[in-house]
PDB file of N, CA and C in Angstrom:
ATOM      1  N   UNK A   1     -16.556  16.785 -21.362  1.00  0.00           N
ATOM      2  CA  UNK A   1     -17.082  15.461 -21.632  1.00  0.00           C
ATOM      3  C   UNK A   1     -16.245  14.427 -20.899  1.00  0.00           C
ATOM      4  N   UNK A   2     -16.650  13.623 -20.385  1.00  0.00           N
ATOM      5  CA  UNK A   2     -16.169  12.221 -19.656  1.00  0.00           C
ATOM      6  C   UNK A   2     -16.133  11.195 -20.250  1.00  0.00           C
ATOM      7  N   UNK A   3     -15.117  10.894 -20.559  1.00  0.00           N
ATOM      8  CA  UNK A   3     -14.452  10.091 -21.275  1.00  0.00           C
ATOM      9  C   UNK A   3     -14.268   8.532 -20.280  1.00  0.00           C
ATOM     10  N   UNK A   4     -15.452   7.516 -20.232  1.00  0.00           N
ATOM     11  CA  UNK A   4     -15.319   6.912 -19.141  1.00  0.00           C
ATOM     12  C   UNK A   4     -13.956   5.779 -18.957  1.00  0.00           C
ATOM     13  N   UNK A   5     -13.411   5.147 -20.650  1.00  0.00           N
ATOM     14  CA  UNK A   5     -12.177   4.375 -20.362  1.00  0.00           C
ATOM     15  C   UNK A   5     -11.197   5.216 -19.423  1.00  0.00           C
ATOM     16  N   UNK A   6     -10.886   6.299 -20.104  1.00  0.00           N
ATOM     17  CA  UNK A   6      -9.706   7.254 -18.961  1.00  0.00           C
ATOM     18  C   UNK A   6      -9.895   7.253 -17.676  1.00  0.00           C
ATOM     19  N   UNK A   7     -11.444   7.428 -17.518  1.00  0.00           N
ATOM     20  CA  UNK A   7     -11.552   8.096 -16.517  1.00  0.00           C
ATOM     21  C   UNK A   7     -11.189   6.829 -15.461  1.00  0.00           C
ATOM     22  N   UNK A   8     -11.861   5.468 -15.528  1.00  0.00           N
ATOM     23  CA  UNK A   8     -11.445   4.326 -15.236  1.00  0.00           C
ATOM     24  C   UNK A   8     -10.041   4.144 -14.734  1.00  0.00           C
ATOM     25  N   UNK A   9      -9.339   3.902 -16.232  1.00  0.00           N
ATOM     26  CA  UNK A   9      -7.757   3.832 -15.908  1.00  0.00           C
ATOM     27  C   UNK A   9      -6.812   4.710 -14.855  1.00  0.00           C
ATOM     28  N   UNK A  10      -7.643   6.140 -14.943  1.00  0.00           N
ATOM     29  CA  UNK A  10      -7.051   7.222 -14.070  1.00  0.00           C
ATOM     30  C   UNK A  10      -7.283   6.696 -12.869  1.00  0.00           C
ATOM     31  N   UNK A  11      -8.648   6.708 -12.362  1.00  0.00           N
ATOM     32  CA  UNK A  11      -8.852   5.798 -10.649  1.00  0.00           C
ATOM     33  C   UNK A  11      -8.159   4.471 -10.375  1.00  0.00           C
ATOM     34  N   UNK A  12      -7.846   3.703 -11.302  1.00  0.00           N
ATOM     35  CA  UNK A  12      -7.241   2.655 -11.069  1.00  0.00           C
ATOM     36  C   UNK A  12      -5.766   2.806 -11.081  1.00  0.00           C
ATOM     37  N   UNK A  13      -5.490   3.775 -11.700  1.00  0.00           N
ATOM     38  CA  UNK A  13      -3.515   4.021 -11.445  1.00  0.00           C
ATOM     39  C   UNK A  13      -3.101   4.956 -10.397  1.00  0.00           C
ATOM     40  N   UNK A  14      -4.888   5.777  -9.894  1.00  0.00           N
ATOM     41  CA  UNK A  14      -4.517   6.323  -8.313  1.00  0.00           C
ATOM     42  C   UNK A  14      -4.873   5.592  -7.229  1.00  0.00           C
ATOM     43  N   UNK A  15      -5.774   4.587  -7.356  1.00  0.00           N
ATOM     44  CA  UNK A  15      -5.889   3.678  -6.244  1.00  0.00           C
ATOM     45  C   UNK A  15      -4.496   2.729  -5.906  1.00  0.00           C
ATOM     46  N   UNK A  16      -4.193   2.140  -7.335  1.00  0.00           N
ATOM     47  CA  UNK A  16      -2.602   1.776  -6.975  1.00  0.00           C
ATOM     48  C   UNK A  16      -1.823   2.183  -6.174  1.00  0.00           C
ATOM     49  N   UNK A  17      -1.901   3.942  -6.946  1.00  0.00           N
ATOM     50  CA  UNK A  17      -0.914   4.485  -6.117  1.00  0.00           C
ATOM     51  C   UNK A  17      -0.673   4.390  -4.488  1.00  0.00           C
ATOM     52  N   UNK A  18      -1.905   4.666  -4.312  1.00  0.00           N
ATOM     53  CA  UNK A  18      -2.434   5.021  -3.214  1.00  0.00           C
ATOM     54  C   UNK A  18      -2.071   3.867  -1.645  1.00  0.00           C
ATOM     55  N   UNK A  19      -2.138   2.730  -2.772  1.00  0.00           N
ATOM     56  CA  UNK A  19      -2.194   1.458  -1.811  1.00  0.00           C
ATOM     57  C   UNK A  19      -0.830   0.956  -1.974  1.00  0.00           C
ATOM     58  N   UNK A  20       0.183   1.729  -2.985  1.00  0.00           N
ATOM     59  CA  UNK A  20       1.478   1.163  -2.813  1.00  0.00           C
ATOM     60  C   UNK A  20       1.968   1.946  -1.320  1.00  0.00           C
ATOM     61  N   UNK A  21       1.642   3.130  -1.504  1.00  0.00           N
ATOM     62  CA  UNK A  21       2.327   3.965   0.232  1.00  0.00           C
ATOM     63  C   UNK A  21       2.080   3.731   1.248  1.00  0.00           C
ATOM     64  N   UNK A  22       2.599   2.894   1.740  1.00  0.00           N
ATOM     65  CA  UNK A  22       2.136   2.546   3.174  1.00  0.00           C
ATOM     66  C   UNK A  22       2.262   3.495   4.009  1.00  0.00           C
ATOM     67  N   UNK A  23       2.627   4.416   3.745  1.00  0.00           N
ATOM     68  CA  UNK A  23       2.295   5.601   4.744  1.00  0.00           C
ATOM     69  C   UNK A  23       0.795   5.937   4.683  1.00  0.00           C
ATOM     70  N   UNK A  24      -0.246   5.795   3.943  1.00  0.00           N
ATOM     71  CA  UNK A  24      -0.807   6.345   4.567  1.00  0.00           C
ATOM     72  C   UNK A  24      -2.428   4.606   4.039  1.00  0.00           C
ATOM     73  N   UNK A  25      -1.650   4.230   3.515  1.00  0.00           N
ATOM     74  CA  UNK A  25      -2.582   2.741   2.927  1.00  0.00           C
ATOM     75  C   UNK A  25      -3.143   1.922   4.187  1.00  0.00           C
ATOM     76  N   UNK A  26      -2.236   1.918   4.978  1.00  0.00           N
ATOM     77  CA  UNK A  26      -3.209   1.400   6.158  1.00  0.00           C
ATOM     78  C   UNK A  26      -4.349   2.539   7.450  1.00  0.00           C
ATOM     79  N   UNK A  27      -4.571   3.509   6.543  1.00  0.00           N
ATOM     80  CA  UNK A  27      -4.946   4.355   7.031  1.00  0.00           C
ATOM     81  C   UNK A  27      -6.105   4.588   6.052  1.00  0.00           C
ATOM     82  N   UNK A  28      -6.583   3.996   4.961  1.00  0.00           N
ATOM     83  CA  UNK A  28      -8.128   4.580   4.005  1.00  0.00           C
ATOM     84  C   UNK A  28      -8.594   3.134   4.052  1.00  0.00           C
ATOM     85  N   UNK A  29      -9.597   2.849   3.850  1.00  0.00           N
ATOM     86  CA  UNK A  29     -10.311   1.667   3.771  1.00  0.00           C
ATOM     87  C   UNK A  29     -11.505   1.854   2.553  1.00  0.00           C
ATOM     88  N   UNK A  30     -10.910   1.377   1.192  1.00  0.00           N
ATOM     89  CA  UNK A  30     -11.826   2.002  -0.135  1.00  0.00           C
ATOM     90  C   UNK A  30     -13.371   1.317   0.326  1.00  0.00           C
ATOM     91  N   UNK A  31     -13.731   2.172  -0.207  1.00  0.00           N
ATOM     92  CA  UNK A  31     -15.388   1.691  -0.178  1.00  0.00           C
ATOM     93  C   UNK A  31     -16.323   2.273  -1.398  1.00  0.00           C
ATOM     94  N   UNK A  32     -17.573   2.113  -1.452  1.00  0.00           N
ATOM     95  CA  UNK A  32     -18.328   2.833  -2.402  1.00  0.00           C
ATOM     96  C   UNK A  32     -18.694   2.318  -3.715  1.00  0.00           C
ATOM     97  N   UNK A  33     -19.206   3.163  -4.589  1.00  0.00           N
ATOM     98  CA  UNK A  33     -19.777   2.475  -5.845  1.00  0.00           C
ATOM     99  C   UNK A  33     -18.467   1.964  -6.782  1.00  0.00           C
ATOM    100  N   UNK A  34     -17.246   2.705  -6.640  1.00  0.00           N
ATOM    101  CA  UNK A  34     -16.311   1.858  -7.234  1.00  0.00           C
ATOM    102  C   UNK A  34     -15.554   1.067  -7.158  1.00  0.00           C
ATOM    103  N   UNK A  35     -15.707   0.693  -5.850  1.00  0.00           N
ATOM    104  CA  UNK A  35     -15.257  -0.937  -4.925  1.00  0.00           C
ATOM    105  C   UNK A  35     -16.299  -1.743  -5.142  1.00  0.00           C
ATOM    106  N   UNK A  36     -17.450  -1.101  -4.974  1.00  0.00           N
ATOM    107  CA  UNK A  36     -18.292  -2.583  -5.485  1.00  0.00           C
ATOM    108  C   UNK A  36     -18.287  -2.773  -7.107  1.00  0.00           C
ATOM    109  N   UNK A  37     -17.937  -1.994  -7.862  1.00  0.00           N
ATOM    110  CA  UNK A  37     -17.929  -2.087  -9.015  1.00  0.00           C
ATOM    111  C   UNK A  37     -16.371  -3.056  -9.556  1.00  0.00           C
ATOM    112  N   UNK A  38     -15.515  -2.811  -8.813  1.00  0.00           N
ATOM    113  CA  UNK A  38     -13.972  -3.438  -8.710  1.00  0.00           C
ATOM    114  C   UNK A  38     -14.293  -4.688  -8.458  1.00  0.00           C
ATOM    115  N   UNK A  39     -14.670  -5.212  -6.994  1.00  0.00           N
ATOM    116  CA  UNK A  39     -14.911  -5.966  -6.334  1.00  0.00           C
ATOM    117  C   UNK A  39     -15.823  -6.923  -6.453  1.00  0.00           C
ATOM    118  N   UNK A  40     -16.616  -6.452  -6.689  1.00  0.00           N
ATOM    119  CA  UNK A  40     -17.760  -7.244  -6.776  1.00  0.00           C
ATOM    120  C   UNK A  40     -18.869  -7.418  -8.281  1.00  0.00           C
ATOM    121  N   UNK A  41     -17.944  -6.668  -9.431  1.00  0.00           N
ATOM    122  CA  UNK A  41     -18.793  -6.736 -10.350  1.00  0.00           C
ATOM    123  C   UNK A  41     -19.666  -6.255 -10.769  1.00  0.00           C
ATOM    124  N   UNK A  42     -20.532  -5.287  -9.624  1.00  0.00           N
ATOM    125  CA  UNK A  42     -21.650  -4.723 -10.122  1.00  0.00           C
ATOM    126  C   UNK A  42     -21.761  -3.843 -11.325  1.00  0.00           C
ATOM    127  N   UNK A  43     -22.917  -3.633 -11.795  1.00  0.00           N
ATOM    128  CA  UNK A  43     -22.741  -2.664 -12.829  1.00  0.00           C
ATOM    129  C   UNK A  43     -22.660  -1.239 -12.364  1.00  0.00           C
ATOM    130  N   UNK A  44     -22.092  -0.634 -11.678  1.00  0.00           N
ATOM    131  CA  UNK A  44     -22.424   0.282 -11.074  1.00  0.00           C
ATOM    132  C   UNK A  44     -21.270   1.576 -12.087  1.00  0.00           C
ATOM    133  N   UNK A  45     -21.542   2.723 -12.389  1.00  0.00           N
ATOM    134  CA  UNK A  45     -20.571   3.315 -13.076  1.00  0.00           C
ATOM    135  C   UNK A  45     -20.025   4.447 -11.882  1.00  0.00           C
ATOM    136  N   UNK A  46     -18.912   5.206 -11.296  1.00  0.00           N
ATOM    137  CA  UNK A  46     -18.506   5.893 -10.404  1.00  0.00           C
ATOM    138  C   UNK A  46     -18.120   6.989 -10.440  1.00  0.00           C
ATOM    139  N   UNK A  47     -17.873   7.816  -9.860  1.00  0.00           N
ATOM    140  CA  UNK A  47     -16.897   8.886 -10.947  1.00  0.00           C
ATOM    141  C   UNK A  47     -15.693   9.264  -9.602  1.00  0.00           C
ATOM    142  N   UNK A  48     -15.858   8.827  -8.831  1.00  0.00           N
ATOM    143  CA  UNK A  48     -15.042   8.961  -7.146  1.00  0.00           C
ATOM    144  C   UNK A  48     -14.449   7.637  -6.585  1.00  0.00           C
ATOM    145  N   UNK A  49     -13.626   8.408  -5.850  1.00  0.00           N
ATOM    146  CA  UNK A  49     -12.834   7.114  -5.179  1.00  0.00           C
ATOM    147  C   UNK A  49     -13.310   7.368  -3.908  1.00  0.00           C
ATOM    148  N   UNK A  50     -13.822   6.850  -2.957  1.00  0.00           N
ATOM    149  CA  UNK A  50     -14.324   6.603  -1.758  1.00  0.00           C
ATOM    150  C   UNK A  50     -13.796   5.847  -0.373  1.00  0.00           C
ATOM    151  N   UNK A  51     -13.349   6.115   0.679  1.00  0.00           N
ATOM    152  CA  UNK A  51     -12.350   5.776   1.545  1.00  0.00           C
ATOM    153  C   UNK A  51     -13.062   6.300   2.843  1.00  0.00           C
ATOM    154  N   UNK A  52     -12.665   5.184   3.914  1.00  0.00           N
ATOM    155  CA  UNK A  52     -12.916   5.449   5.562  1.00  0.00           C
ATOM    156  C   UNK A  52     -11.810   5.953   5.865  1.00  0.00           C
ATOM    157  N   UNK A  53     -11.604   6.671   6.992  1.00  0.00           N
ATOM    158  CA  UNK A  53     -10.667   7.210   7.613  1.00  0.00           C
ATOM    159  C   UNK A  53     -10.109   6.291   8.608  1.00  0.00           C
ATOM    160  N   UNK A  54      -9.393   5.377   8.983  1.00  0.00           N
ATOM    161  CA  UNK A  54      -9.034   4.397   9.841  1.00  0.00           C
ATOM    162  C   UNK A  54      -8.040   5.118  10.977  1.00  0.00           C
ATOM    163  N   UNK A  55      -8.649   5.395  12.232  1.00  0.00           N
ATOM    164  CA  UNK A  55      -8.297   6.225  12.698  1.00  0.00           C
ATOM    165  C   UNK A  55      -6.807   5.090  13.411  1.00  0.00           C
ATOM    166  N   UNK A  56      -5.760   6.195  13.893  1.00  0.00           N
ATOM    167  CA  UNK A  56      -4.992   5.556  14.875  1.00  0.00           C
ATOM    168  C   UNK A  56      -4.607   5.699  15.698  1.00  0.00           C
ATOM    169  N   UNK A  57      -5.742   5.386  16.946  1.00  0.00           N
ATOM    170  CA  UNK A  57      -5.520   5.988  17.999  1.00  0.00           C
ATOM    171  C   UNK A  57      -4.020   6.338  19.098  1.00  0.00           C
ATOM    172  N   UNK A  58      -3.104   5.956  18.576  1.00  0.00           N
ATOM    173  CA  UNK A  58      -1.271   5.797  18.932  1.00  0.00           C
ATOM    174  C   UNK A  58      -1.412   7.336  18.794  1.00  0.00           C
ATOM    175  N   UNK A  59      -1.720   8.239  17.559  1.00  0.00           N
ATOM    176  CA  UNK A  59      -1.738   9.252  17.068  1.00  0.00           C
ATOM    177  C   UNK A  59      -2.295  10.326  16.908  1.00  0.00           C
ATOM    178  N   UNK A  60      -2.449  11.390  16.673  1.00  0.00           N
ATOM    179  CA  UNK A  60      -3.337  12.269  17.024  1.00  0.00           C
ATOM    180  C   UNK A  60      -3.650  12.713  15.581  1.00  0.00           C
ATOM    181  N   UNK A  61      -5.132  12.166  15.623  1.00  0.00           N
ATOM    182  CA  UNK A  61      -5.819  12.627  14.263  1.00  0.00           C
ATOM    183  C   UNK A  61      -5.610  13.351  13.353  1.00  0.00           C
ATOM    184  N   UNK A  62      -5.787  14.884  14.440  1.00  0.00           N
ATOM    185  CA  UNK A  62      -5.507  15.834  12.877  1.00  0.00           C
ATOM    186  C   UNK A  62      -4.181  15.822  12.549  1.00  0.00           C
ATOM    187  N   UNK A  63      -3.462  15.608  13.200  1.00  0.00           N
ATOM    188  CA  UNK A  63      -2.236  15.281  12.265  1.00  0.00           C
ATOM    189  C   UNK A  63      -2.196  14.260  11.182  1.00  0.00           C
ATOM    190  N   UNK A  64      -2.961  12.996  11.735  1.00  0.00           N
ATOM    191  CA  UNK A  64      -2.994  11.943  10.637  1.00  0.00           C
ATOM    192  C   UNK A  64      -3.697  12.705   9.588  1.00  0.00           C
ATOM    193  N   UNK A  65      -4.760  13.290   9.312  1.00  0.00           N
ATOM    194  CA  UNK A  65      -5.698  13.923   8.709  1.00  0.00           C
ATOM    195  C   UNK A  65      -4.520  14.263   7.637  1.00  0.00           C
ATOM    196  N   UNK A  66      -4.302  15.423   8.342  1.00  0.00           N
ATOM    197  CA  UNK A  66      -2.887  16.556   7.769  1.00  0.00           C
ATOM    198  C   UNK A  66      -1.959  15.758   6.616  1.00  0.00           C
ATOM    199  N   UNK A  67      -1.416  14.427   7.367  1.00  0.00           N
ATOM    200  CA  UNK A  67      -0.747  13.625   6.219  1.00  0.00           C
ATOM    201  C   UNK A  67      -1.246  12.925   5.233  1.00  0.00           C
ATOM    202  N   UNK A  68      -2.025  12.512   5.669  1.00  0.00           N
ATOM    203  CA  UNK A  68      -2.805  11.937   4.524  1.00  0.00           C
ATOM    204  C   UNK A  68      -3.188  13.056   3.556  1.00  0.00           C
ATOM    205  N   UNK A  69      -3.718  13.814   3.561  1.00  0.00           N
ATOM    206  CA  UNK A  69      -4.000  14.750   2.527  1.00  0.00           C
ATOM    207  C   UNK A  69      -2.687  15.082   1.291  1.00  0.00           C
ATOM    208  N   UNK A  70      -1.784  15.420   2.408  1.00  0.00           N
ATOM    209  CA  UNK A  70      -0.497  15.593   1.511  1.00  0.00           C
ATOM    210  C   UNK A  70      -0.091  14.570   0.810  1.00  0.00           C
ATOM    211  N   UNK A  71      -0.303  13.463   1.353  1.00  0.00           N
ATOM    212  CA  UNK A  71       0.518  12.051   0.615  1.00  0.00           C
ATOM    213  C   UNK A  71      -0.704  12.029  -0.427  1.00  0.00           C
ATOM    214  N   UNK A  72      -2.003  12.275  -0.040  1.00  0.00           N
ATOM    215  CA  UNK A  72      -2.747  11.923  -1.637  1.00  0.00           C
ATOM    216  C   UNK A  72      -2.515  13.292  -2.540  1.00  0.00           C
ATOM    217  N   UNK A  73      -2.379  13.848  -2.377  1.00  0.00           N
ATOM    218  CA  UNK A  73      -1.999  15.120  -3.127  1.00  0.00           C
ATOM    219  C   UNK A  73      -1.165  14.786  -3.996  1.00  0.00           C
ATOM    220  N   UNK A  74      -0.052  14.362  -3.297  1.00  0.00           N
ATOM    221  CA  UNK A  74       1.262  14.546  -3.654  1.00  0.00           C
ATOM    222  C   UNK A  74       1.025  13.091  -5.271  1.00  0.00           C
ATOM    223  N   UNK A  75      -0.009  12.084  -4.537  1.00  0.00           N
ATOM    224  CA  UNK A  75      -0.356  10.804  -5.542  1.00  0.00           C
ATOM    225  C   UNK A  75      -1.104  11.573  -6.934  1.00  0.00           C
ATOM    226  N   UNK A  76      -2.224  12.139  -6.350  1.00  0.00           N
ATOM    227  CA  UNK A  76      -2.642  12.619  -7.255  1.00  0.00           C
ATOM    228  C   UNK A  76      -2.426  13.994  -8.766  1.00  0.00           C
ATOM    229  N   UNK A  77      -1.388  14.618  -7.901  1.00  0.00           N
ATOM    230  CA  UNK A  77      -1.083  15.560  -8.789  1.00  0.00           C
ATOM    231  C   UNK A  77      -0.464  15.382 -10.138  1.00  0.00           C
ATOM    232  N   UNK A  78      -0.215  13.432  -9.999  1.00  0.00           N
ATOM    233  CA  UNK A  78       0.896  13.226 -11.065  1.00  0.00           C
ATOM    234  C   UNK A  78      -0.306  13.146 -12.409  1.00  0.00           C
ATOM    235  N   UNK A  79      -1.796  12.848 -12.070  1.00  0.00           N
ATOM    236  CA  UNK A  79      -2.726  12.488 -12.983  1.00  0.00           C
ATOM    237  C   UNK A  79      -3.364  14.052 -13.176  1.00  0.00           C
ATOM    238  N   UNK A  80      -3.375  15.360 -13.145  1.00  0.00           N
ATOM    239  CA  UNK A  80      -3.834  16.299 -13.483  1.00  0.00           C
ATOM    240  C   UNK A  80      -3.279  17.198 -12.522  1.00  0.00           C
ATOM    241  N   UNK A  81      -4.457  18.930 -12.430  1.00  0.00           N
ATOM    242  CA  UNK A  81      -4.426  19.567 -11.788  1.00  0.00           C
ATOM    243  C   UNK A  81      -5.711  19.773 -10.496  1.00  0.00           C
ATOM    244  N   UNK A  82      -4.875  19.323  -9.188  1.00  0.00           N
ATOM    245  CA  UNK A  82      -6.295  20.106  -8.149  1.00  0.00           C
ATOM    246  C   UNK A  82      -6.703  20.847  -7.653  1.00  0.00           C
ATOM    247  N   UNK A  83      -7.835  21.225  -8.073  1.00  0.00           N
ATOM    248  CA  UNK A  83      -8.241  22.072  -8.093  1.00  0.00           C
ATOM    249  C   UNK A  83      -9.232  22.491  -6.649  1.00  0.00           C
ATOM    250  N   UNK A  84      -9.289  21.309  -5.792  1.00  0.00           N
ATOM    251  CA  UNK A  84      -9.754  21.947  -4.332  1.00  0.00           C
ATOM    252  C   UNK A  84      -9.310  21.189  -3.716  1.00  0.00           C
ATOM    253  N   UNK A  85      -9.086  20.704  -2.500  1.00  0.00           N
ATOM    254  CA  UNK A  85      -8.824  20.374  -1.380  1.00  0.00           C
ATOM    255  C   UNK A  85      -9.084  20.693   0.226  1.00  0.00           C
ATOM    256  N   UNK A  86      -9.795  19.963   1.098  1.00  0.00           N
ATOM    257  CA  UNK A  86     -10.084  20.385   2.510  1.00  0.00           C
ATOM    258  C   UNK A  86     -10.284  19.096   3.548  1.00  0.00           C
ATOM    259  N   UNK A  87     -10.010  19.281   4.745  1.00  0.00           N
ATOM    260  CA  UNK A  87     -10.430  18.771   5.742  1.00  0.00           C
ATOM    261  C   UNK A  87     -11.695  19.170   5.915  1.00  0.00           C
ATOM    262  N   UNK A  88     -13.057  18.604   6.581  1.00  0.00           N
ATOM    263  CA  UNK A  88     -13.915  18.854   7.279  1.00  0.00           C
ATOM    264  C   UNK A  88     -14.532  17.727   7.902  1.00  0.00           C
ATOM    265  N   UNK A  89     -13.997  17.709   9.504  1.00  0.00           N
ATOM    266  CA  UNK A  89     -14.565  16.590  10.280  1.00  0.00           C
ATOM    267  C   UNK A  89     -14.079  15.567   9.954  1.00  0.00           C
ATOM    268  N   UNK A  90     -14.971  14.520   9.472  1.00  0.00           N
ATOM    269  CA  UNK A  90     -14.132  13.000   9.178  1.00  0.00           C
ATOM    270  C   UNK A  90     -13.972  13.103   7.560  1.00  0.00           C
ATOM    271  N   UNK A  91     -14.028  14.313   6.971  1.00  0.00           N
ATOM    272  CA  UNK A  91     -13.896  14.587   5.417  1.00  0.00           C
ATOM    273  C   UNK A  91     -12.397  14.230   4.891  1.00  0.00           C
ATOM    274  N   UNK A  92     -11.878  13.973   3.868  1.00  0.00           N
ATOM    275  CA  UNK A  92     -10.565  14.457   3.306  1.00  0.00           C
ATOM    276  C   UNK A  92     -11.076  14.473   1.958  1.00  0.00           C
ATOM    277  N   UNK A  93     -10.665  16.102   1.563  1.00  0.00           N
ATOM    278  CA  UNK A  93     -11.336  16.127  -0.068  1.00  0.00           C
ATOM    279  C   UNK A  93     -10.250  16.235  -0.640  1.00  0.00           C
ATOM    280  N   UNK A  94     -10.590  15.819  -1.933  1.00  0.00           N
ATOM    281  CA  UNK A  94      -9.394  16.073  -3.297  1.00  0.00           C
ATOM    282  C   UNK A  94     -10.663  16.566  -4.560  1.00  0.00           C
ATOM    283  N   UNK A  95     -10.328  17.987  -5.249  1.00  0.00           N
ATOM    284  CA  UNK A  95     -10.877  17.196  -6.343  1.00  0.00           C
ATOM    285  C   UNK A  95      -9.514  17.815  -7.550  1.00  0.00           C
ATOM    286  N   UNK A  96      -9.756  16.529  -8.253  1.00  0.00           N
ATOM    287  CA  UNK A  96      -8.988  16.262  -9.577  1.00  0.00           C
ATOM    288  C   UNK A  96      -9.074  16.651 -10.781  1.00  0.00           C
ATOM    289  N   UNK A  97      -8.857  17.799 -11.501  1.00  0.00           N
ATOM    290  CA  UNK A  97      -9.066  17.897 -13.072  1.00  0.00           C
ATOM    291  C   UNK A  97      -8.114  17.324 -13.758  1.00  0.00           C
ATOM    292  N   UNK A  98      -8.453  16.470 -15.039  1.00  0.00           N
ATOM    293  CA  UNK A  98      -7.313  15.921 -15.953  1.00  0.00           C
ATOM    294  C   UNK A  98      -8.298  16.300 -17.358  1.00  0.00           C
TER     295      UNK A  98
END
């Protein structure tokens, strides 16, 4: 069962997280139903955090790819256990059980 206050508070203390590391914060660009729901108010309910890949071209992708994954990992593991993770293409997956 989904418990939507938690579930809320949980995305909002990993988006924090997320955007305190500048290692990899200038590198996601949030988007989606729970930015417009943040942002803009809508009624929209979410269950994902949603992000562009901001590429940098100085760098060579899949490596950026590579770090980023780890640095959200490393954010996310403090809120549960994950249970998948992958690159595919312009993908970076996490998923999160708590």
């Amino acid at each position: 069962m989904l418990y939507k206050e938690k579930h809320q508070l949980i995305m909002g203390q990993i988006l924090k997280d997320i955007y305190s590391k500048e290692a990899i914060s200038s590198s996601l660009g949030f988007k989606g139903g729970t930015c417009a729901w943040l942002f803009y108010n809508l009624p929209r309910f979410s269950v994902d955090l949603d992000f562009d890949f901001l590429v940098d071209k100085k760098f060579d992708i899949s490596k950026q790819k590579i770090s980023v994954l780890n640095e959200m990992e490393s954010i996310i593991k403090k809120y549960g256990v994950v249970k998948e993770k992958y690159i595919k293409r312009s993908t970076i997956f996490l998923l999160l059980s708590y």
